[in-house]
Protein backbone atom coordinates (compact mmCIF):
# COMPACT_ATOMS: atom_id res chain seq x y z
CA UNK A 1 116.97 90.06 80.21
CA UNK A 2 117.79 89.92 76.35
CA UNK A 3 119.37 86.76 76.56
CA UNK A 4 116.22 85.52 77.98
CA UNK A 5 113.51 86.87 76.08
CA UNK A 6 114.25 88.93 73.05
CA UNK A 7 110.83 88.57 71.65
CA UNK A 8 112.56 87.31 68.41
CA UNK A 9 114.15 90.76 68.19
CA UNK A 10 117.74 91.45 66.85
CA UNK A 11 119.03 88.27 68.46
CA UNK A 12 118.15 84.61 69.62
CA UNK A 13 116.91 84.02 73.27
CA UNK A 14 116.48 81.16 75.44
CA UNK A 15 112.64 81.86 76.57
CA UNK A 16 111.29 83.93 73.21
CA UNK A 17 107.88 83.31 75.13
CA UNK A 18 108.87 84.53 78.62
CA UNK A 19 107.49 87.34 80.28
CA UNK A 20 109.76 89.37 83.42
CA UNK A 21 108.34 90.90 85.79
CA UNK A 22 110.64 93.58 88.05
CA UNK A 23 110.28 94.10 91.60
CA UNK A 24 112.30 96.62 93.10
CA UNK A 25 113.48 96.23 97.05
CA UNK A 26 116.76 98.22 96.72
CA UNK A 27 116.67 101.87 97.00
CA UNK A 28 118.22 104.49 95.06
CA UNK A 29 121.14 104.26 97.02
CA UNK A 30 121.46 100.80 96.86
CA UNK A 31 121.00 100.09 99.98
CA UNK A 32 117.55 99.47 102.14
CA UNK A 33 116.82 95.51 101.15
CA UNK A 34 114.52 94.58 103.96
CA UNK A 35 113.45 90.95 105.03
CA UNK A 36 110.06 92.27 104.74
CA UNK A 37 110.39 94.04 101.45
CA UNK A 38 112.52 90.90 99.47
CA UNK A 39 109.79 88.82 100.72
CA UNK A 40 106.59 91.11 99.74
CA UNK A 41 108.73 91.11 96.59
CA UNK A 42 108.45 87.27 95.86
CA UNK A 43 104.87 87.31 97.02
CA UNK A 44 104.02 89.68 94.22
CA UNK A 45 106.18 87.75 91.74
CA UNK A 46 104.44 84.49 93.01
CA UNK A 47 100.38 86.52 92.53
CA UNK A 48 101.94 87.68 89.12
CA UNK A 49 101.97 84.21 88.33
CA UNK A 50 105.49 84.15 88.16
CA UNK A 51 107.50 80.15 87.62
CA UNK A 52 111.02 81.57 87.97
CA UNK A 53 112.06 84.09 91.08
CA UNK A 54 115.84 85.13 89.89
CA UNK A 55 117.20 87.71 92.85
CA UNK A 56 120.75 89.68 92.98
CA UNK A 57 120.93 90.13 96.54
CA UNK A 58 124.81 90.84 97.22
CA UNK A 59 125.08 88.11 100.04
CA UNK A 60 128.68 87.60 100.47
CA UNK A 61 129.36 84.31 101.40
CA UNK A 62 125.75 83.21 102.17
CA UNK A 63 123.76 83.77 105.15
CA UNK A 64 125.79 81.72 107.97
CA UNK A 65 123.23 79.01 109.51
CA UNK A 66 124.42 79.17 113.72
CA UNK A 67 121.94 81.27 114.81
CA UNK A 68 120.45 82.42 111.81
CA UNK A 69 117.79 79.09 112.22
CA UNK A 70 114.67 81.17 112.48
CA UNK A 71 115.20 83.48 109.62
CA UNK A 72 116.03 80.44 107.63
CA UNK A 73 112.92 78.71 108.68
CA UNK A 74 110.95 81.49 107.84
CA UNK A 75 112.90 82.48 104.32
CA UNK A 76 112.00 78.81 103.35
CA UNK A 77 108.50 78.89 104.30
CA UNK A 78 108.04 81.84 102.13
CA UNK A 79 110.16 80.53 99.26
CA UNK A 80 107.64 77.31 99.15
C-alpha cells in the first residue's frame, strides 16, 4: 500500500493521488473466503467507486476450467 500511495510521505509512490479501499472476506483464521462474500466484496469496491480491484486469494494453480464452467461464467459476469 506504501508503494502505491504514500501521500508524498517519507517516500515516492506510484499513485500519490490514489485512494484504497479494504474489504475484508477472510476471517480471523484465515480461512472462510466465500463465493458470495469475495463477490459482495468487489460489489462494494465497484459502489465505492473503485478503478482497480487487486485480490490475494491463495488459489494454487488457478481454478481448473472442466467443470468449473458455471462458476466461471458467473465470476466473469460479476467481474464486468
Amino acid at each position: 500500500a506504501g508503494t502505491v500511495t504514500s501521500r508524498g510521505i517519507g517516500t515516492a509512490s506510484v499513485a500519490p493521488d490514489a485512494r484504497l479501499l479494504v474489504a475484508k472476506v477472510f476471517n480471523a483464521s484465515g480461512g472462510g473466503a466465500t463465493t458470495d462474500r469475495v463477490w459482495n466484496a468487489m460489489a462494494w469496491c465497484d459502489e465505492q467507486g473503485a478503478d482497480v480491484v487487486n485480490m490475494s486469494l491463495g488459489f494454487r494453480g488457478g481454478i481448473p476450467i472442466a467443470g468449473n464452467e458455471p462458476f466461471i461464467a458467473q465470476y466473469q459476469n460479476v467481474v464486468n
